[in-house]
N, C-alpha and C. Protein backbone atom coordinates (compact mmCIF):
# COMPACT_ATOMS: atom_id res chain seq x y z
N UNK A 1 -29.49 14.07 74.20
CA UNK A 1 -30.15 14.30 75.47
C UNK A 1 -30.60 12.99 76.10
N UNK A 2 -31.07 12.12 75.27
CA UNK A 2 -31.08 10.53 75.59
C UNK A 2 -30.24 9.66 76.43
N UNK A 3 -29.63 10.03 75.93
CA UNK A 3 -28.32 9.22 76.73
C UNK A 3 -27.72 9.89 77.86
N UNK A 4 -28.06 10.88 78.36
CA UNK A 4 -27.64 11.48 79.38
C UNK A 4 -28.38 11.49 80.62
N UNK A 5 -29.82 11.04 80.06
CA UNK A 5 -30.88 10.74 80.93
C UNK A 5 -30.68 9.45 81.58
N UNK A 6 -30.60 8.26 80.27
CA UNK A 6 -30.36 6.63 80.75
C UNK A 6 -28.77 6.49 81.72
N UNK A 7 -28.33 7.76 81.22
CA UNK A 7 -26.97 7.83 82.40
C UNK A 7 -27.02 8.18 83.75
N UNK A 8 -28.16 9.28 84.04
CA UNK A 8 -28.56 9.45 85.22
C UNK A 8 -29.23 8.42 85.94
N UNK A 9 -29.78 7.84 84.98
CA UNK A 9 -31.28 7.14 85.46
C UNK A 9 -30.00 5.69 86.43
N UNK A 10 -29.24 5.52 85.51
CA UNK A 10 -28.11 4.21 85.84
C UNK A 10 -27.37 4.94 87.11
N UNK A 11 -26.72 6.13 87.15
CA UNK A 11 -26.53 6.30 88.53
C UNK A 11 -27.23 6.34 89.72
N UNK A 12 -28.43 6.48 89.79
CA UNK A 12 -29.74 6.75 90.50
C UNK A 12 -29.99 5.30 90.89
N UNK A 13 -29.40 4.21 90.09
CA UNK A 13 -30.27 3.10 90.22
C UNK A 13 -28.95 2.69 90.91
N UNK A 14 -27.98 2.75 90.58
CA UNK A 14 -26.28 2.22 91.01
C UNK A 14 -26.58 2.57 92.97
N UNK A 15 -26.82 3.93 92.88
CA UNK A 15 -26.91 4.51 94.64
C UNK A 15 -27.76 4.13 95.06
N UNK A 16 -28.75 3.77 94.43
CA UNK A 16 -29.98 3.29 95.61
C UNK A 16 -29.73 1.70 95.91
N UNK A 17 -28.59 1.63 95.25
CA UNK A 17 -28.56 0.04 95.28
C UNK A 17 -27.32 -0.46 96.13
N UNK A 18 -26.75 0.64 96.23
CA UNK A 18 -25.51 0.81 97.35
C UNK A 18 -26.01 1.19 98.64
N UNK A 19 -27.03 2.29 98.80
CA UNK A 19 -28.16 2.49 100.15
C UNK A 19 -28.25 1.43 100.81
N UNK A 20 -29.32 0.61 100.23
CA UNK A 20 -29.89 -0.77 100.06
C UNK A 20 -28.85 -1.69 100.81
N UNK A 21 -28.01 -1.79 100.26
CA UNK A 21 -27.19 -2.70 100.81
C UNK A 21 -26.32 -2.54 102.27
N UNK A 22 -25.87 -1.31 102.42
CA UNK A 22 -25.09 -0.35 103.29
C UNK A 22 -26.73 -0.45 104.56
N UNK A 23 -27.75 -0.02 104.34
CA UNK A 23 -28.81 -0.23 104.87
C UNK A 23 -29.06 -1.88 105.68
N UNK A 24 -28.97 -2.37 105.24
CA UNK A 24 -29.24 -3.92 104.90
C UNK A 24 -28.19 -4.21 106.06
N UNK A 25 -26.79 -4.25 105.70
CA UNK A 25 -25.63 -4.26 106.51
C UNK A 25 -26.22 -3.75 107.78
N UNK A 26 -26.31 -2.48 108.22
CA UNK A 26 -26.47 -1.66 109.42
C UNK A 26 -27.15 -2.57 109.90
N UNK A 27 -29.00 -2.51 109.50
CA UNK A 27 -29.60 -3.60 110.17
C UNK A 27 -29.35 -4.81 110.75
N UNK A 28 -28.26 -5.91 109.95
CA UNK A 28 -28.03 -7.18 110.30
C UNK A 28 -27.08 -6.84 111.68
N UNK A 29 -25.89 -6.12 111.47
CA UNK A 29 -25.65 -5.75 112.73
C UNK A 29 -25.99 -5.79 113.79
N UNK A 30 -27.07 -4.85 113.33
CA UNK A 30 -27.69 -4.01 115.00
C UNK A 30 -28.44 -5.26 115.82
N UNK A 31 -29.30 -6.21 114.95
CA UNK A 31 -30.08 -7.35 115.28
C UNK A 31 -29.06 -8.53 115.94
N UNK A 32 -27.36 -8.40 115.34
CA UNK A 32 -27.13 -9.22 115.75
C UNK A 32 -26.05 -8.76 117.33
N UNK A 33 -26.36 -7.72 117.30
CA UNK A 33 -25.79 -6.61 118.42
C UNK A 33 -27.18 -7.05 119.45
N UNK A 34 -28.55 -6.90 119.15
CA UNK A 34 -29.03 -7.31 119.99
C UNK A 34 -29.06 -8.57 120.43
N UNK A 35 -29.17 -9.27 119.74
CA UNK A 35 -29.01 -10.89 120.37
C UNK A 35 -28.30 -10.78 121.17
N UNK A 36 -26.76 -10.55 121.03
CA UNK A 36 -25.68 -10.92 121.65
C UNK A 36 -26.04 -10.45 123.05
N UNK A 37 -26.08 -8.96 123.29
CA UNK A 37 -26.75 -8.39 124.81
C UNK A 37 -27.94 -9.42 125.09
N UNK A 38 -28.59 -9.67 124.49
CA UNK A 38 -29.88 -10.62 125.09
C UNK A 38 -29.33 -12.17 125.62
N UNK A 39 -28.26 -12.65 125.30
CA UNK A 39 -27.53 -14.09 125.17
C UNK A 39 -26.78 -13.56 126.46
N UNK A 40 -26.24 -12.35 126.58
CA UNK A 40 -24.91 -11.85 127.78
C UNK A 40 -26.21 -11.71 128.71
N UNK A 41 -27.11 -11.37 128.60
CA UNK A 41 -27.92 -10.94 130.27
C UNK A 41 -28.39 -12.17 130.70
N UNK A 42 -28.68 -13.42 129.81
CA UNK A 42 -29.40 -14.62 130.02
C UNK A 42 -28.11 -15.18 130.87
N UNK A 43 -26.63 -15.05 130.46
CA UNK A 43 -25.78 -15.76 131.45
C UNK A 43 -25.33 -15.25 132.25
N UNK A 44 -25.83 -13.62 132.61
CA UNK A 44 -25.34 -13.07 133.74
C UNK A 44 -26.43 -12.94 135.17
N UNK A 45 -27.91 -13.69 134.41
CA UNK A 45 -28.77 -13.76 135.14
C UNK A 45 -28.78 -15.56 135.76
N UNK A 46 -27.82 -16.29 135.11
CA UNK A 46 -27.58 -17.48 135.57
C UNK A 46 -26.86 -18.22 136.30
N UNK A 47 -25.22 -17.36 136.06
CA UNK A 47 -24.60 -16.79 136.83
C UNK A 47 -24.91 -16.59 138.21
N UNK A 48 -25.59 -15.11 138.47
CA UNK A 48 -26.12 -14.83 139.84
C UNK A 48 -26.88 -15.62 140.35
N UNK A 49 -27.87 -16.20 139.82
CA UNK A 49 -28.60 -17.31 140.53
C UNK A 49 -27.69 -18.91 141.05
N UNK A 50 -26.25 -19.05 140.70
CA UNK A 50 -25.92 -19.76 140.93
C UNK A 50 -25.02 -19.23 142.21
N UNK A 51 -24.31 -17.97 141.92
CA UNK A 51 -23.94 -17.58 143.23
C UNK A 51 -24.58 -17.25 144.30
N UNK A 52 -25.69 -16.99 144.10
CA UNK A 52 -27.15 -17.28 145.44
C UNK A 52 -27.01 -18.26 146.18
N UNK A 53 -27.21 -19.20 144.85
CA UNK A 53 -27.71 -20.45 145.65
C UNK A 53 -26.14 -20.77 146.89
N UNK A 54 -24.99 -20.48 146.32
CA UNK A 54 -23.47 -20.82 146.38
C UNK A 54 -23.98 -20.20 147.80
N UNK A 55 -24.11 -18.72 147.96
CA UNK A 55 -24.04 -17.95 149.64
C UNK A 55 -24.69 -18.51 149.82
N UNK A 56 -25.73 -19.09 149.72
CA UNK A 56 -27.33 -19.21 150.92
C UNK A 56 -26.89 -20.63 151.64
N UNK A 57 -26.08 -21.55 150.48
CA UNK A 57 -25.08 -22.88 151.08
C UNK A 57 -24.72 -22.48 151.81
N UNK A 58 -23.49 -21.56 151.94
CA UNK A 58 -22.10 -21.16 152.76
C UNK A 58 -22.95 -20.67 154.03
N UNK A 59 -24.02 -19.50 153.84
CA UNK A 59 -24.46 -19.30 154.88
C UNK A 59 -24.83 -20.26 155.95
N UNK A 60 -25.69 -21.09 155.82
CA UNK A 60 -26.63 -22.70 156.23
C UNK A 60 -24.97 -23.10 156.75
N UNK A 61 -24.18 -23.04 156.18
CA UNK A 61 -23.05 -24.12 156.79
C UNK A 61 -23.55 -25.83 156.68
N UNK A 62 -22.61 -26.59 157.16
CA UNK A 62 -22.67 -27.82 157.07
C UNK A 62 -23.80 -28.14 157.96
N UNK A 63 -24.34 -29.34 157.71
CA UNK A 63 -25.70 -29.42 158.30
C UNK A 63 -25.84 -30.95 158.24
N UNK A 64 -26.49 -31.51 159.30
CA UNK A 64 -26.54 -33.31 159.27
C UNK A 64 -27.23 -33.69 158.11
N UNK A 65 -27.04 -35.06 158.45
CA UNK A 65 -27.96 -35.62 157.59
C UNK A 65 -29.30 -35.97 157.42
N UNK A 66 -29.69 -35.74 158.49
CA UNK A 66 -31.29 -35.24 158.77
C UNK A 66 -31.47 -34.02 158.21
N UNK A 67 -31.45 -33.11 158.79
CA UNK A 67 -31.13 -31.25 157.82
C UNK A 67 -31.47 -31.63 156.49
N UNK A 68 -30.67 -32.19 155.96
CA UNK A 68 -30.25 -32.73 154.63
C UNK A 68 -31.86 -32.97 154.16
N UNK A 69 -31.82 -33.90 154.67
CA UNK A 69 -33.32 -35.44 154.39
C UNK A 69 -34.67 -34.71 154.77
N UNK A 70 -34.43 -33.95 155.54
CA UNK A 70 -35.98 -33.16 155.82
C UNK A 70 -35.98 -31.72 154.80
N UNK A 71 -35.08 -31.01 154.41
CA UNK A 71 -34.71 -30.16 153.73
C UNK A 71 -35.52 -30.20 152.32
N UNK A 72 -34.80 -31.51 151.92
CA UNK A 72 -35.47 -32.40 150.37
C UNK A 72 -36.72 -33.08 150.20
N UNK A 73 -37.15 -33.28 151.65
CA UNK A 73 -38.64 -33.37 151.63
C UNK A 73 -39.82 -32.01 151.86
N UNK A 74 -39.08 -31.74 151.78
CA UNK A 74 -40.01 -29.77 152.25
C UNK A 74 -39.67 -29.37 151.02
N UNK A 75 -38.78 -29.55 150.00
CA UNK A 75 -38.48 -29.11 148.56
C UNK A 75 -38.16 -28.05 148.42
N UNK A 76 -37.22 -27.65 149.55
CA UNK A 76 -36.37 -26.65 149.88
C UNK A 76 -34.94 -26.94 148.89
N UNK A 77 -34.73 -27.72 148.77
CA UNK A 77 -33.00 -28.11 149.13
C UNK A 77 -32.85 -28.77 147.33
């Protein structure tokens, strides 16, 4: 009857130790599933701010060099 117990007891310990790990796995994943979305919105929010800035140029059109020089002193530009 001994030995049938330390046999259970060894499968019991075998699966929780496969859980554990299978567990373990899932988690690293998911954390590294979030980063990645957190890394993709940081360059899609950098992105758009660069195509802003790109229209709000195009809009303004070409502009002297005064435009220019007073623009960069107002800390607009």
């Amino acid at each position: 009857m001994s030995a049938y117990l330390w046999w259970a007891l060894a499968i019991i310990s075998i699966g929780a130790l496969i859980w554990l790990v299978a567990y373990a796995t899932k988690a690293g994943r998911n954390a590294q599933s979030v980063t990645t979305s957190e890394h993709a919105a940081t360059d899609a929010e950098i992105v758009t701010g660069v195509e802003a800035n790109m229209a709000k140029a195009q809009a303004e059109g070409p502009q002297s060099k005064e435009q220019l020089l007073d623009r960069l002193d107002a800390g607009a530009g």
